[in-house]
Protein backbone atom coordinates (compact mmCIF):
# COMPACT_ATOMS: atom_id res chain seq x y z
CA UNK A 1 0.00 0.00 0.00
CA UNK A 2 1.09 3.72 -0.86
CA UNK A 3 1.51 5.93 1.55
CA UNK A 4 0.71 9.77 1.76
CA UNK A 5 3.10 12.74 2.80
CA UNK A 6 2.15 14.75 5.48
CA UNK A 7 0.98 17.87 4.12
CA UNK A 8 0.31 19.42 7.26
CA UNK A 9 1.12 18.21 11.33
CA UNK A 10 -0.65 19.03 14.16
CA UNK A 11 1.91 20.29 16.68
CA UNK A 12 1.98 21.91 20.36
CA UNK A 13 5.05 22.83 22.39
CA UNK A 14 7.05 18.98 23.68
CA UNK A 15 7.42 18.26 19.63
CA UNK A 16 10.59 19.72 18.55
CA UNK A 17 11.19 21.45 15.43
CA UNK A 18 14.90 21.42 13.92
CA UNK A 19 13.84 23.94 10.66
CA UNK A 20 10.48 25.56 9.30
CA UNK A 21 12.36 25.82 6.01
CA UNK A 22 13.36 22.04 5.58
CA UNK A 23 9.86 21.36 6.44
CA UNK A 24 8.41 23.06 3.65
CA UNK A 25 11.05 22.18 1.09
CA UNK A 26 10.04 18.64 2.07
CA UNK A 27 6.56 19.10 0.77
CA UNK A 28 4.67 20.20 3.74
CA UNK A 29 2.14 22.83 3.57
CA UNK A 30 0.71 24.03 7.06
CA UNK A 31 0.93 23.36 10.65
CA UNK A 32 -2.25 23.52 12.97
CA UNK A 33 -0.83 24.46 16.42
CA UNK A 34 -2.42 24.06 19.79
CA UNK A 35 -2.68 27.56 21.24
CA UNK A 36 -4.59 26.98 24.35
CA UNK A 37 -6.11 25.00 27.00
CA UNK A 38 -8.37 26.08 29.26
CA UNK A 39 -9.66 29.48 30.19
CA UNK A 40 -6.49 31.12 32.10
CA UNK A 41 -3.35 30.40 34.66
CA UNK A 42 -0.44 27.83 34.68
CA UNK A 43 -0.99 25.46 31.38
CA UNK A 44 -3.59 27.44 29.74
CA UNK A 45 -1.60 28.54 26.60
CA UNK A 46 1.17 26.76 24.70
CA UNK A 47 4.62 29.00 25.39
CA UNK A 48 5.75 27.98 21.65
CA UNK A 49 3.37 29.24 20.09
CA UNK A 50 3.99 32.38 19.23
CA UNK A 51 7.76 31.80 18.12
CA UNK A 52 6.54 28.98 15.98
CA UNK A 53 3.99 30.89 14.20
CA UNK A 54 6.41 32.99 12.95
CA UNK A 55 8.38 30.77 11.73
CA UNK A 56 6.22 28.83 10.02
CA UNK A 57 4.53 31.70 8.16
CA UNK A 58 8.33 32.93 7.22
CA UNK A 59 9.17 29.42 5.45
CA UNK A 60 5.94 29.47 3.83
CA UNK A 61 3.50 27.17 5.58
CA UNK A 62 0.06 27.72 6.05
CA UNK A 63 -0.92 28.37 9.99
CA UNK A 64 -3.73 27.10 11.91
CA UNK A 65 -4.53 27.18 15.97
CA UNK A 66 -6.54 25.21 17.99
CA UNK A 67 -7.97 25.56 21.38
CA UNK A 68 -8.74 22.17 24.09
CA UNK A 69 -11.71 22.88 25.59
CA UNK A 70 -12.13 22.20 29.40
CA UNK A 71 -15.16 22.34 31.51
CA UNK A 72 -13.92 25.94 32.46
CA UNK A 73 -16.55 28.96 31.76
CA UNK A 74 -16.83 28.95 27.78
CA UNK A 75 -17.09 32.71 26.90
CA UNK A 76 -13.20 32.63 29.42
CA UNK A 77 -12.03 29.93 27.23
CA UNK A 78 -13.02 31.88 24.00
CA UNK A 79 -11.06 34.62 25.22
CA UNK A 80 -7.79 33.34 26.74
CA UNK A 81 -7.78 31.28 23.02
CA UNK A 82 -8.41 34.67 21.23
CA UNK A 83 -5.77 36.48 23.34
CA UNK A 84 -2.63 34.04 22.82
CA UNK A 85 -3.96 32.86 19.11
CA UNK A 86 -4.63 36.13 17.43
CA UNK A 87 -6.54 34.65 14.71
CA UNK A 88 -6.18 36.61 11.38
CA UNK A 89 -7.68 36.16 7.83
CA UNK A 90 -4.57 34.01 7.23
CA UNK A 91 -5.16 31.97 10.41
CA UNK A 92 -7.41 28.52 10.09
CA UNK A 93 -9.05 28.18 13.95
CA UNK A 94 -10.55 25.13 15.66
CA UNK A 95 -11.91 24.14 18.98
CA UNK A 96 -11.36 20.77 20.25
CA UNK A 97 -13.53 19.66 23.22
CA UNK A 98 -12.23 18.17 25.76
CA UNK A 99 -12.58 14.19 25.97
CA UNK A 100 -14.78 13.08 28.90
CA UNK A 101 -12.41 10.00 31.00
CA UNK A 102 -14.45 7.13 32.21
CA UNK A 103 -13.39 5.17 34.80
CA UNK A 104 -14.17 1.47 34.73
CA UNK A 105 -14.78 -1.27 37.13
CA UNK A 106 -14.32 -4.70 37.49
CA UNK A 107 -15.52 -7.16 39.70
């Protein structure tokens, strides 16, 4: 079976990057970045972010951000995402909500 290139990699701020400009040369064509968690405080934002973005829009790549919901206060979440993500009209946004965890038991 063929496989596909990745055209574009979700990333937040434990996956290292060694060059925006390889990346591209190599055939990728955006990143989609997790901005935020959260509504505010230790955690809530991702402190690559911002240095990344700019990178990634100097090499050429298409930039996306995404925000992990939490059971925090919606309209807070909306705006800590707003505040570190700066969405532009060059800037694809999406929300991820968070993923309920289950505990199971056995007898």
């Amino acid at each position: 079976m063929d496989t596909l290139p990745a055209r574009v990699v979700d990333m937040h701020h434990p996956i290292t990057v060694q060059s925006w400009a390889k990346a591209a040369n190599s055939g990728l064509w955006g990143v989609i970045h997790k901005a935020t968690t959260g509504a505010s405080g230790k955690g809530s934002f991702d402190p690559k972010y911002k240095s990344r973005r700019k990178g990634a829009m100097a090499a050429g790549l298409l930039w996306g951000a995404y925000h992990y919901g939490t059971k925090a206060k919606v309209s807070d979440q909306v705006e800590n995402f707003l505040r570190v993500a700066r969405p532009n009209d060059e800037t694809l946004v999406g929300w991820i909500t968070s993923q309920t965890q289950r505990t199971f038991r056995t007898q």
